[in-house]
N, C-alpha and C. Protein backbone atom coordinates (compact mmCIF):
# COMPACT_ATOMS: atom_id res chain seq x y z
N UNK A 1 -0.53 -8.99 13.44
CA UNK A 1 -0.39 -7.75 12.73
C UNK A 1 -1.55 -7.63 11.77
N UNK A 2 -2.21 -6.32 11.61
CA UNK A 2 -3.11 -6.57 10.70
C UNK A 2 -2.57 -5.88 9.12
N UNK A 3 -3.30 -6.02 8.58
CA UNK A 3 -2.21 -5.48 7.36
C UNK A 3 -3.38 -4.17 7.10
N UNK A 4 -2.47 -3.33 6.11
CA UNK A 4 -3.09 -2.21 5.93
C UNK A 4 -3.47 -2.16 4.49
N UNK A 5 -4.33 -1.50 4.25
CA UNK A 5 -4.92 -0.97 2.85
C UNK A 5 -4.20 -1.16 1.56
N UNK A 6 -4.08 -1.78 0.94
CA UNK A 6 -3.04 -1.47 -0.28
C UNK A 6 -1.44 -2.27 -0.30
N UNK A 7 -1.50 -3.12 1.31
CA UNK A 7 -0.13 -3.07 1.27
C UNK A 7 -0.07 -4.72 1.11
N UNK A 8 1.50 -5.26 0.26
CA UNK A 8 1.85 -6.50 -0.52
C UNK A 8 3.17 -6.91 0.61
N UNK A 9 3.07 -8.06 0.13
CA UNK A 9 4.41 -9.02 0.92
C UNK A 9 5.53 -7.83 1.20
N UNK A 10 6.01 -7.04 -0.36
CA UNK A 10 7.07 -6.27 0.12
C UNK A 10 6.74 -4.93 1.25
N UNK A 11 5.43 -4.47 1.39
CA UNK A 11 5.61 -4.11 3.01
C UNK A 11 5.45 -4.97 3.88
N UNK A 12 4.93 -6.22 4.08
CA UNK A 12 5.00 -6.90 5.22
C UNK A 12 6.35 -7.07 5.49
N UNK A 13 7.09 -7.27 4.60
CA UNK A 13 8.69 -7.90 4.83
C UNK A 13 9.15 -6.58 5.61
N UNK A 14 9.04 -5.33 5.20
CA UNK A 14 9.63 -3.90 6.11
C UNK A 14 9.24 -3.78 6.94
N UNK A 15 7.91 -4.25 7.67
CA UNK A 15 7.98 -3.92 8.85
C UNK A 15 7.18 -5.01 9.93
N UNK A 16 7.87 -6.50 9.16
CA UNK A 16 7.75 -7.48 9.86
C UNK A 16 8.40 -7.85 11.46
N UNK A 17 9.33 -7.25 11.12
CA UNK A 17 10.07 -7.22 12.57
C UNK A 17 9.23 -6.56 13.78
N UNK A 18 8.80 -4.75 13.42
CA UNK A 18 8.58 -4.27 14.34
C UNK A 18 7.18 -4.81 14.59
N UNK A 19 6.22 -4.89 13.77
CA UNK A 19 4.72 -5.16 14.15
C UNK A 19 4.70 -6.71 14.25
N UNK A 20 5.39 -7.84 13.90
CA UNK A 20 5.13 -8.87 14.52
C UNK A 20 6.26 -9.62 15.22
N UNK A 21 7.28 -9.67 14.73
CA UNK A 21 8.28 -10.85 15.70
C UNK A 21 9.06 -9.68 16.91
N UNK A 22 8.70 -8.74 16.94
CA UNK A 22 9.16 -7.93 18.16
C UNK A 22 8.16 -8.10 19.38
N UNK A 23 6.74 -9.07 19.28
CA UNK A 23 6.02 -9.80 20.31
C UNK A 23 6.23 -10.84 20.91
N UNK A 24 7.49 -11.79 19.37
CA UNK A 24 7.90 -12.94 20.35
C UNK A 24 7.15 -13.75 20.50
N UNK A 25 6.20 -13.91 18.84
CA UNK A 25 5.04 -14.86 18.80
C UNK A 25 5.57 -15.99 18.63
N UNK A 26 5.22 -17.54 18.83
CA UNK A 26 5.21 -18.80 18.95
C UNK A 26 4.77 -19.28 17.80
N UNK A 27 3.78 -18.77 17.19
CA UNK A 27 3.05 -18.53 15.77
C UNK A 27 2.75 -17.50 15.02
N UNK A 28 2.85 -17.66 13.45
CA UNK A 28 2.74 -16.20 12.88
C UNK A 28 1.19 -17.09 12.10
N UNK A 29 0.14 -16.39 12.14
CA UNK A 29 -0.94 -16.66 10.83
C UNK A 29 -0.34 -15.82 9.56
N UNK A 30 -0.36 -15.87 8.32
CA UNK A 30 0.42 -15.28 7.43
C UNK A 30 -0.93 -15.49 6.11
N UNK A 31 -1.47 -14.20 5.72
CA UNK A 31 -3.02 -14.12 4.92
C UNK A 31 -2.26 -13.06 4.43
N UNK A 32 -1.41 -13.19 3.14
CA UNK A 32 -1.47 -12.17 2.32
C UNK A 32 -1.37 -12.33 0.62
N UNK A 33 -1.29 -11.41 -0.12
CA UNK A 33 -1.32 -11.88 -1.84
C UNK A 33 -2.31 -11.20 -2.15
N UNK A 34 -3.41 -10.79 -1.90
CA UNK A 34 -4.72 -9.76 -2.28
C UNK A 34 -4.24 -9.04 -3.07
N UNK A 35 -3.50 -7.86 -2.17
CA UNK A 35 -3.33 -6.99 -2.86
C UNK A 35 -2.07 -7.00 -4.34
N UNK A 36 -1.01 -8.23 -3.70
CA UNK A 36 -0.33 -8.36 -4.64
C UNK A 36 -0.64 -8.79 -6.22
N UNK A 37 -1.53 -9.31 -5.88
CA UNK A 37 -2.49 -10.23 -7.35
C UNK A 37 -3.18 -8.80 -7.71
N UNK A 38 -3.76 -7.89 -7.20
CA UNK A 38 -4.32 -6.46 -7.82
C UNK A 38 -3.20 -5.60 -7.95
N UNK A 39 -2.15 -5.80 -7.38
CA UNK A 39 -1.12 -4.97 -8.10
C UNK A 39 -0.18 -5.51 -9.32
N UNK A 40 -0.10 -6.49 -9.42
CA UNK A 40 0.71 -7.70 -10.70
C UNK A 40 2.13 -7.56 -10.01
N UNK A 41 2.24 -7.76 -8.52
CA UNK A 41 3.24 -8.29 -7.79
C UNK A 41 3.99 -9.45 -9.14
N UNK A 42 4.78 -9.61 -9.50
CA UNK A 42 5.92 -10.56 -10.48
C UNK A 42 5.15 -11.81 -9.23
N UNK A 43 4.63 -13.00 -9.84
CA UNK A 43 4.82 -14.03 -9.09
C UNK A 43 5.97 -14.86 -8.23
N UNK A 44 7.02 -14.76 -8.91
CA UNK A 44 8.29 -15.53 -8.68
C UNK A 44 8.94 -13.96 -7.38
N UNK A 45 8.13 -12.89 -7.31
CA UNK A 45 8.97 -12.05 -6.27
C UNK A 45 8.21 -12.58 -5.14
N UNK A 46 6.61 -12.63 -5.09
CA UNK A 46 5.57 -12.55 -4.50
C UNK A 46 6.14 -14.28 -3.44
N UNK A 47 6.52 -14.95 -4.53
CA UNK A 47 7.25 -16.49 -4.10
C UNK A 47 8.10 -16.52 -2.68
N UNK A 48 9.17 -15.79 -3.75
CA UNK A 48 10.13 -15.50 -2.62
C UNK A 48 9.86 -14.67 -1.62
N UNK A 49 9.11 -13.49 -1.47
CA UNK A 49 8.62 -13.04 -0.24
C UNK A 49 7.93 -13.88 0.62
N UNK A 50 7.34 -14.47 0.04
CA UNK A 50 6.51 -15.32 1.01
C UNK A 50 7.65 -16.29 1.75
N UNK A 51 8.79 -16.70 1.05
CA UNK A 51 9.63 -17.74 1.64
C UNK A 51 10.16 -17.03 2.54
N UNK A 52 11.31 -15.65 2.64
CA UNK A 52 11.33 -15.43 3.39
C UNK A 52 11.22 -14.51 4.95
N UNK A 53 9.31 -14.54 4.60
CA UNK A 53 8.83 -13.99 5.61
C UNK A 53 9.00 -15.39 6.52
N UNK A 54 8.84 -16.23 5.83
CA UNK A 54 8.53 -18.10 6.80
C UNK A 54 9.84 -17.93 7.45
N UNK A 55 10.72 -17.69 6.60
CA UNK A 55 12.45 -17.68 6.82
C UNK A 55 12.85 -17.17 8.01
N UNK A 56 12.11 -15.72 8.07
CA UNK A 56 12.28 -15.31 9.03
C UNK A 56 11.51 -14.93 10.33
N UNK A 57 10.30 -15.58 10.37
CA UNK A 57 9.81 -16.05 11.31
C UNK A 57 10.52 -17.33 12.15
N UNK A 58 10.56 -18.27 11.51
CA UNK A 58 11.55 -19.28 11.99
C UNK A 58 12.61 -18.92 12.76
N UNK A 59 13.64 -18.08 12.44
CA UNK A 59 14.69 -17.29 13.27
C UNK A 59 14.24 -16.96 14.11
N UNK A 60 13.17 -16.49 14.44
CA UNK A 60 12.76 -15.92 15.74
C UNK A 60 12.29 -16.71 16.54
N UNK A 61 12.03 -18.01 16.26
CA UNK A 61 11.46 -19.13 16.60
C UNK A 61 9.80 -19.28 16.91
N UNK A 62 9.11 -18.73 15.73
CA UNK A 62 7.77 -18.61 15.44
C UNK A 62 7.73 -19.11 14.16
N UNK A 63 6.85 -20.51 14.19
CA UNK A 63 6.21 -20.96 13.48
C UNK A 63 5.42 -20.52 12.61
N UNK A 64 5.71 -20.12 10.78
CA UNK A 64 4.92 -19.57 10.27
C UNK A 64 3.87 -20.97 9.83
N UNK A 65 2.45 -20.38 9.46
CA UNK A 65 0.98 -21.05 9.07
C UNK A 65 0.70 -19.74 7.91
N UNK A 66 0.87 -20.57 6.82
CA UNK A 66 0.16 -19.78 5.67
C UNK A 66 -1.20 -20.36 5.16
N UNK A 67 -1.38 -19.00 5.45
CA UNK A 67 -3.37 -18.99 4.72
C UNK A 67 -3.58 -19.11 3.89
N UNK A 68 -4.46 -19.33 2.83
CA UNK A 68 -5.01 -18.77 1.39
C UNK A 68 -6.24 -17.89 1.95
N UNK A 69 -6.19 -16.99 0.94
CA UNK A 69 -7.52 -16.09 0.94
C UNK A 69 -8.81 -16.39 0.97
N UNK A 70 -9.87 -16.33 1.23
CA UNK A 70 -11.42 -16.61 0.78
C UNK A 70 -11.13 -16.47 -0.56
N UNK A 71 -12.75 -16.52 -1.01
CA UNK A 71 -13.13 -16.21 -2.79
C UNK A 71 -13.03 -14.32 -2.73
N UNK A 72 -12.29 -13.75 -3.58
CA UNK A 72 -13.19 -12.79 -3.92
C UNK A 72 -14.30 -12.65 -4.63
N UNK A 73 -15.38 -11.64 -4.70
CA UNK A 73 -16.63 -11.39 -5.35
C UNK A 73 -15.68 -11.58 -6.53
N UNK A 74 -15.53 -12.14 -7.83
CA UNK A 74 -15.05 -12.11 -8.71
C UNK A 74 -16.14 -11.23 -9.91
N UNK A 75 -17.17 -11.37 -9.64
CA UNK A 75 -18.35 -10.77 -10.88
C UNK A 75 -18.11 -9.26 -10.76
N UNK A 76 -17.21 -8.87 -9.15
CA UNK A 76 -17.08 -7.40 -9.40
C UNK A 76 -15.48 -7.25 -9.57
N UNK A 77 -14.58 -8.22 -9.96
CA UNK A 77 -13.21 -7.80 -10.15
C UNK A 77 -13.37 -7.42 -12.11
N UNK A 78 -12.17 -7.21 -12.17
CA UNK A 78 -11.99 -7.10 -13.58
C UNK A 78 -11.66 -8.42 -14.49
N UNK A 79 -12.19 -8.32 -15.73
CA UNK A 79 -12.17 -9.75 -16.64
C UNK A 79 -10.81 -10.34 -16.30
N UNK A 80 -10.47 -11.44 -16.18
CA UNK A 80 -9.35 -11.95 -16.07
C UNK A 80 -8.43 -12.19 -14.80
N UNK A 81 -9.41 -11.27 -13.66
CA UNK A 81 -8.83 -11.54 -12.28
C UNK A 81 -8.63 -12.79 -11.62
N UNK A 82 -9.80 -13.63 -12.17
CA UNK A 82 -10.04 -15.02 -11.11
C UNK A 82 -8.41 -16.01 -11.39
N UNK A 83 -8.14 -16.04 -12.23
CA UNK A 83 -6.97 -16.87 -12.94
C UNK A 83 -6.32 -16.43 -12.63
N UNK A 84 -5.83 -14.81 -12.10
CA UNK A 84 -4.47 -14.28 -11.81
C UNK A 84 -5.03 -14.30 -10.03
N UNK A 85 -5.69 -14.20 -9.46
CA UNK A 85 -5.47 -14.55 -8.13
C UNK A 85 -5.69 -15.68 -7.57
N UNK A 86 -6.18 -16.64 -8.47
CA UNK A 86 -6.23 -18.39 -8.01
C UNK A 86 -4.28 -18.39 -8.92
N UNK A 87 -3.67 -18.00 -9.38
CA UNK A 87 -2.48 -18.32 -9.39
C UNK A 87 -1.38 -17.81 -8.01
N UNK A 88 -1.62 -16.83 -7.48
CA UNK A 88 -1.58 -16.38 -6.27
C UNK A 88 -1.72 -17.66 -5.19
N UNK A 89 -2.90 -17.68 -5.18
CA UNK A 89 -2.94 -19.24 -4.27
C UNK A 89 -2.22 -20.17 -4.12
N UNK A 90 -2.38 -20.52 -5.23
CA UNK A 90 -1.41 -22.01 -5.57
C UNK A 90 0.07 -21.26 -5.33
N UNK A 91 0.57 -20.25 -5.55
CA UNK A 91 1.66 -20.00 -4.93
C UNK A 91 2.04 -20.49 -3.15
N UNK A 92 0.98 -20.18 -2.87
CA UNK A 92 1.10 -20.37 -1.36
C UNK A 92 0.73 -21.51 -0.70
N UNK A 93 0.19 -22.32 -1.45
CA UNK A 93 -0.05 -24.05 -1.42
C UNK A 93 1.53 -24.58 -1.95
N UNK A 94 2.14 -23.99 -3.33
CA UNK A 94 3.60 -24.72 -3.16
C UNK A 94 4.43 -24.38 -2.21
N UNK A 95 4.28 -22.82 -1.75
CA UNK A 95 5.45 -22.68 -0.48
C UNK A 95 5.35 -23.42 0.68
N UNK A 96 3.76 -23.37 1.19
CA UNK A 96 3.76 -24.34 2.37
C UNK A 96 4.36 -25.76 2.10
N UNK A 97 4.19 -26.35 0.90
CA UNK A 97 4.83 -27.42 0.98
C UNK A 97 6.23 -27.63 0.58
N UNK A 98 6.85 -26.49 -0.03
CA UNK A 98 8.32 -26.77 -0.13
C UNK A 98 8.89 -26.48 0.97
N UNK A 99 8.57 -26.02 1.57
CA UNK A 99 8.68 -25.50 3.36
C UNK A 99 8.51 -26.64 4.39
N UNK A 100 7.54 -26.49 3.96
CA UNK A 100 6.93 -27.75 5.11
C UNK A 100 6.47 -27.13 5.88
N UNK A 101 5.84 -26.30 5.60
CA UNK A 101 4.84 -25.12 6.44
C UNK A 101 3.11 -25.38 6.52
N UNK A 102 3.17 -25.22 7.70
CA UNK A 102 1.48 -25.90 7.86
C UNK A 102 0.35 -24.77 6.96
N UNK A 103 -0.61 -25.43 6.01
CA UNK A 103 -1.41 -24.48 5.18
C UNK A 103 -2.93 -24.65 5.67
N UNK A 104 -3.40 -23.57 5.92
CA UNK A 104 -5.04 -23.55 5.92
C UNK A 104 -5.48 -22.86 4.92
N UNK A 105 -6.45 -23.69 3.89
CA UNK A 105 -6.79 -23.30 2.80
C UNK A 105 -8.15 -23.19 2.48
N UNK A 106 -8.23 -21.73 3.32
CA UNK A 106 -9.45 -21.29 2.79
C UNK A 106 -10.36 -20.60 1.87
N UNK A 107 -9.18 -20.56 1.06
CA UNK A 107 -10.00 -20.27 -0.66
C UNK A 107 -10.47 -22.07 -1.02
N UNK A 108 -9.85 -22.99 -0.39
CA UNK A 108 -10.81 -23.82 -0.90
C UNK A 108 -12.16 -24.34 -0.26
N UNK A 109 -12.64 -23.64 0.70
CA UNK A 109 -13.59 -23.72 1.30
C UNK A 109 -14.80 -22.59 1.07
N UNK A 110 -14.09 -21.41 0.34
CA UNK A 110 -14.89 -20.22 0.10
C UNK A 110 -15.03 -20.12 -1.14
N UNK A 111 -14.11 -21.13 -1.73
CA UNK A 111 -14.55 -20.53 -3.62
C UNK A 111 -15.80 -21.83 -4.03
N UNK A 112 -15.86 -22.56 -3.35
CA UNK A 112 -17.09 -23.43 -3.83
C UNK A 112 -18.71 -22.63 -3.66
N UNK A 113 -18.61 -22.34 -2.48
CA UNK A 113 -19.33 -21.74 -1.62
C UNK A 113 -19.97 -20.30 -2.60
N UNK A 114 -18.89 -19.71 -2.99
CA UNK A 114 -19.23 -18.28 -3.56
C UNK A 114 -19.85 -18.55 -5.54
N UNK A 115 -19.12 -19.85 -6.30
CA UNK A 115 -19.57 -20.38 -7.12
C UNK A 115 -20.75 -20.69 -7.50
N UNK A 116 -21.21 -21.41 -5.72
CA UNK A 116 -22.43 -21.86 -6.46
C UNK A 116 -23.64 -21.61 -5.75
N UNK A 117 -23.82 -20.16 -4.99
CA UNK A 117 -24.53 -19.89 -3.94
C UNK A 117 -24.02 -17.96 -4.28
N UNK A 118 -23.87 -17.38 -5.09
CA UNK A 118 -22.89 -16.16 -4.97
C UNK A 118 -23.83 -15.06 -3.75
N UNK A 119 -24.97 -15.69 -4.32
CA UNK A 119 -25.88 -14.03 -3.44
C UNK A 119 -25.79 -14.33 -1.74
N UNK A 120 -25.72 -15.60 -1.35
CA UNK A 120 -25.34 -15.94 -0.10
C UNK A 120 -23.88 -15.88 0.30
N UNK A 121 -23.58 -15.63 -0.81
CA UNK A 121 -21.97 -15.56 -0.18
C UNK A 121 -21.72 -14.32 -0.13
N UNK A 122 -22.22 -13.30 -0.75
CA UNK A 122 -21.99 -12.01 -0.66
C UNK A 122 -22.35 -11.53 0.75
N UNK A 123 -23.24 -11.97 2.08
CA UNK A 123 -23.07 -12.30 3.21
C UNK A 123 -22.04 -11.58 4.03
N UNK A 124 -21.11 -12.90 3.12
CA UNK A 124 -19.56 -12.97 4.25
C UNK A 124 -19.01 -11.60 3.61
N UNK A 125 -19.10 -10.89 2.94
CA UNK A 125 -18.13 -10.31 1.98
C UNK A 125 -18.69 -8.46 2.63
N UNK A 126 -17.53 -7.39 2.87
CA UNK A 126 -17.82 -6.44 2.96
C UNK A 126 -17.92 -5.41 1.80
N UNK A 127 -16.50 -6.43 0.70
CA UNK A 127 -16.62 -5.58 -0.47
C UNK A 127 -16.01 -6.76 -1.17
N UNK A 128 -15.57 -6.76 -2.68
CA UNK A 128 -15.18 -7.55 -3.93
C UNK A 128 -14.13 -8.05 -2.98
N UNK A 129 -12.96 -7.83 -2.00
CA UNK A 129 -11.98 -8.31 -1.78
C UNK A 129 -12.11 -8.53 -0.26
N UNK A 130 -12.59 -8.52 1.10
CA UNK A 130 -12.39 -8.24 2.30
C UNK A 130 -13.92 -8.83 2.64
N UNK A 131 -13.64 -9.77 3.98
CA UNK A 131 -14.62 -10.70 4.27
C UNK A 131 -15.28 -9.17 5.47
N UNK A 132 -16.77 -8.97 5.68
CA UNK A 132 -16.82 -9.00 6.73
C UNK A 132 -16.72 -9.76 8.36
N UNK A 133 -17.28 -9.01 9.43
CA UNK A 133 -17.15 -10.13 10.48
C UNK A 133 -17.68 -11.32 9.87
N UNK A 134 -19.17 -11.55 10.00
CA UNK A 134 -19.19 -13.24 9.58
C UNK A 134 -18.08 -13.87 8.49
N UNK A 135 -17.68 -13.39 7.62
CA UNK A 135 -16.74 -13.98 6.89
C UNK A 135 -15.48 -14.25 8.15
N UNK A 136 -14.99 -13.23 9.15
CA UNK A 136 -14.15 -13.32 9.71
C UNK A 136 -13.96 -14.79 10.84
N UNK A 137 -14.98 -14.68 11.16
CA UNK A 137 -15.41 -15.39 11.90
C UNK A 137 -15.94 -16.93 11.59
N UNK A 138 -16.10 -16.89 10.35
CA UNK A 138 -16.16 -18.70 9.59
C UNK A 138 -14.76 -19.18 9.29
N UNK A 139 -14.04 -17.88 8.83
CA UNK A 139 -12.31 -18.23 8.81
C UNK A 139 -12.09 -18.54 9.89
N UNK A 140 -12.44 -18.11 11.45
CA UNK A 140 -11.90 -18.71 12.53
C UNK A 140 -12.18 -20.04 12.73
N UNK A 141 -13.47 -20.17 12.30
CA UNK A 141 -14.01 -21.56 12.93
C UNK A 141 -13.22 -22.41 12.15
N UNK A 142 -13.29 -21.97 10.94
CA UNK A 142 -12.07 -23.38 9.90
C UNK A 142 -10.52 -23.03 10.35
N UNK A 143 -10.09 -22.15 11.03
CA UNK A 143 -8.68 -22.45 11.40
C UNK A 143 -9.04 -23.14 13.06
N UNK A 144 -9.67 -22.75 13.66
CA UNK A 144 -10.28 -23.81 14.67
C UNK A 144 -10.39 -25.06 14.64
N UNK A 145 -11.20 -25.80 13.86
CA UNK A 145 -10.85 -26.98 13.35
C UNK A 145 -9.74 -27.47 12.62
N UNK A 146 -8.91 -26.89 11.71
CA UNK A 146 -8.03 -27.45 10.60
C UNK A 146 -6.76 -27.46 12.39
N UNK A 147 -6.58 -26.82 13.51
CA UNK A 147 -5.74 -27.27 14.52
C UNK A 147 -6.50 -27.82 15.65
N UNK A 148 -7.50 -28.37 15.29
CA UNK A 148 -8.39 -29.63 15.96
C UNK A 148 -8.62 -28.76 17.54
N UNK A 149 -8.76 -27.19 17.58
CA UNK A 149 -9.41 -26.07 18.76
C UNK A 149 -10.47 -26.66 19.24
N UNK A 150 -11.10 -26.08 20.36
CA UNK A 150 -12.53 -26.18 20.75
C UNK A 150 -13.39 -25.03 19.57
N UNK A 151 -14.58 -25.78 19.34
CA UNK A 151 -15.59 -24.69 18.52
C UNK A 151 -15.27 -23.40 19.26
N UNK A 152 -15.43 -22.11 18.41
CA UNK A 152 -15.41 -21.08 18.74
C UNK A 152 -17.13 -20.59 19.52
N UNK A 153 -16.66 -19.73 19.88
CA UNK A 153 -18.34 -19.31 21.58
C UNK A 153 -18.64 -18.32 20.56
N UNK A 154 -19.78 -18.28 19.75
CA UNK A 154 -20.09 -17.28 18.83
C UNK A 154 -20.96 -16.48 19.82
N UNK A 155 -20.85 -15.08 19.19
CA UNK A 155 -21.78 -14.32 19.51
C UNK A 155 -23.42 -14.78 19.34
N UNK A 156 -23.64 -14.38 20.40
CA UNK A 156 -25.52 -14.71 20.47
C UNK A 156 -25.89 -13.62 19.42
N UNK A 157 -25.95 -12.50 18.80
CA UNK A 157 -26.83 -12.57 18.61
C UNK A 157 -26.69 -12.20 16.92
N UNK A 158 -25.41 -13.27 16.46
CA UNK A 158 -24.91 -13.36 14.93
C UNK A 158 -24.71 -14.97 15.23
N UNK A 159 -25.07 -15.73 15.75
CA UNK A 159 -24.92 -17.19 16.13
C UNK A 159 -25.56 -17.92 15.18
N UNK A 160 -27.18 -17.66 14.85
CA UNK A 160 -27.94 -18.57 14.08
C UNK A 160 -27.51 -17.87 12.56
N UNK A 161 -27.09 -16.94 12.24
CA UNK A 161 -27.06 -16.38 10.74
C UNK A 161 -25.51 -17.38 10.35
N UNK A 162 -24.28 -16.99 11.13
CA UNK A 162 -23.46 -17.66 10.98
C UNK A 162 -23.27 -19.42 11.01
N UNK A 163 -23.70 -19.65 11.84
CA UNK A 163 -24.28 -21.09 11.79
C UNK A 163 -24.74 -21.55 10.07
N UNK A 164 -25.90 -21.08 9.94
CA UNK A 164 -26.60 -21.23 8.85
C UNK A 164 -25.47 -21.19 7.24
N UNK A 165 -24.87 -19.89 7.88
CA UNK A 165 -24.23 -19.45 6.46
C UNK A 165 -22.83 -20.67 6.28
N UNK A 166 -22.52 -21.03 7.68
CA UNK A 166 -21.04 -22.04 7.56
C UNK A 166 -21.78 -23.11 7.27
N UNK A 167 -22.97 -23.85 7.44
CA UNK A 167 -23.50 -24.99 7.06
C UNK A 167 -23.60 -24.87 5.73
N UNK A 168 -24.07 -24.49 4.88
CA UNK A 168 -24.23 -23.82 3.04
C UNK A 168 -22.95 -23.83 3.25
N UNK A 169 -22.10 -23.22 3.33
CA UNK A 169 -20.63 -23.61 2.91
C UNK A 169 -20.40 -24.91 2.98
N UNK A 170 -20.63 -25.71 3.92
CA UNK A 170 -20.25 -26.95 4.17
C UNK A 170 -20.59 -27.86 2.85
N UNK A 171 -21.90 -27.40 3.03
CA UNK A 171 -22.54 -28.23 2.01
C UNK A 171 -22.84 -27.85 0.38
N UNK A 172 -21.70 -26.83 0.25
CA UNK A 172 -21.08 -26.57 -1.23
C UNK A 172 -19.42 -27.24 -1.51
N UNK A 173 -18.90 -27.94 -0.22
CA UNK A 173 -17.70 -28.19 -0.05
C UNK A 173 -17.82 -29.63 -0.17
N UNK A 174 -18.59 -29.93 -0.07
CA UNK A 174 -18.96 -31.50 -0.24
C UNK A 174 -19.60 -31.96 -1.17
């Protein structure tokens, strides 16, 4: 399901049924909180939504995998954003583990990266909040690896830029 413009856990939860477990997925990827952290979603609601979207994926017998977000451009959010959407995160680092829900955490692979390299990281980024393709596409390769996939078949002719740009990540992660 892709999510739409503006919209927080409490629309995913309304129309979780029809746009994703009415496919009868095996797995749900689950990348949300953006917008909730720009709207001041209550943390402790944002919590429990997240639990039971897992909740109810499970019923359907689809395995939820919760994401964390990339970095946002933070130099273009408003003073005080970075702390209220790295609290966001860590929300979704305790659910996966009070769950026991498998986590790919790629705000911790993108916030080093955007720290200490920002003009290269702006790259991945289409705007302050939303990766473009190459951003899209380095998220694949790290959920690729974090379930031990074959490398992803990049496009020829975004192959060497992406390459380049996931290596500088690498080597802000280390």
């Amino acid at each position: 399901m892709k999510g739409s413009e503006g919209e927080t856990t409490d629309n995913l939860l309304e129309r979780m049924d029809r746009d994703v477990l009415s496919f009868q997925p095996s797995a749900v990827i689950v990348t949300i909180g953006g917008n909730d952290a720009i709207q001041s979603l209550p943390l402790e609601r944002y919590a429990d939504n997240l639990r039971r979207i897992c909740t109810r994926s499970r019923q359907e017998d689809a395995e939820p995998i919760l994401q964390t977000y990339y970095c946002p451009m933070y130099h273009q959010r408003s003073e005080g954003f970075k702390s209220v959407f790295e609290s966001y995160m860590e929300v979704i680092r305790t659910i996966a583990r009070e769950m026991g829900v498998l986590l790919v955490d790629q705000y911790d692979r993108f916030e080093p990266f955007y720290r200490k390299q920002p003009e290269r990281y702006a790259k991945l980024m289409l705007d302050s909040m939303h990766v473009n393709h190459l951003g899209n596409l380095i998220m694949g390769m790290h959920i690729s690896r974090a379930f031990q996939l074959p490398e992803l078949q990049l496009p020829q002719d975004i192959m060497q830029e992406t390459l380049h740009l996931k290596e500088q990540m690498d080597l802000c992660c280390n």
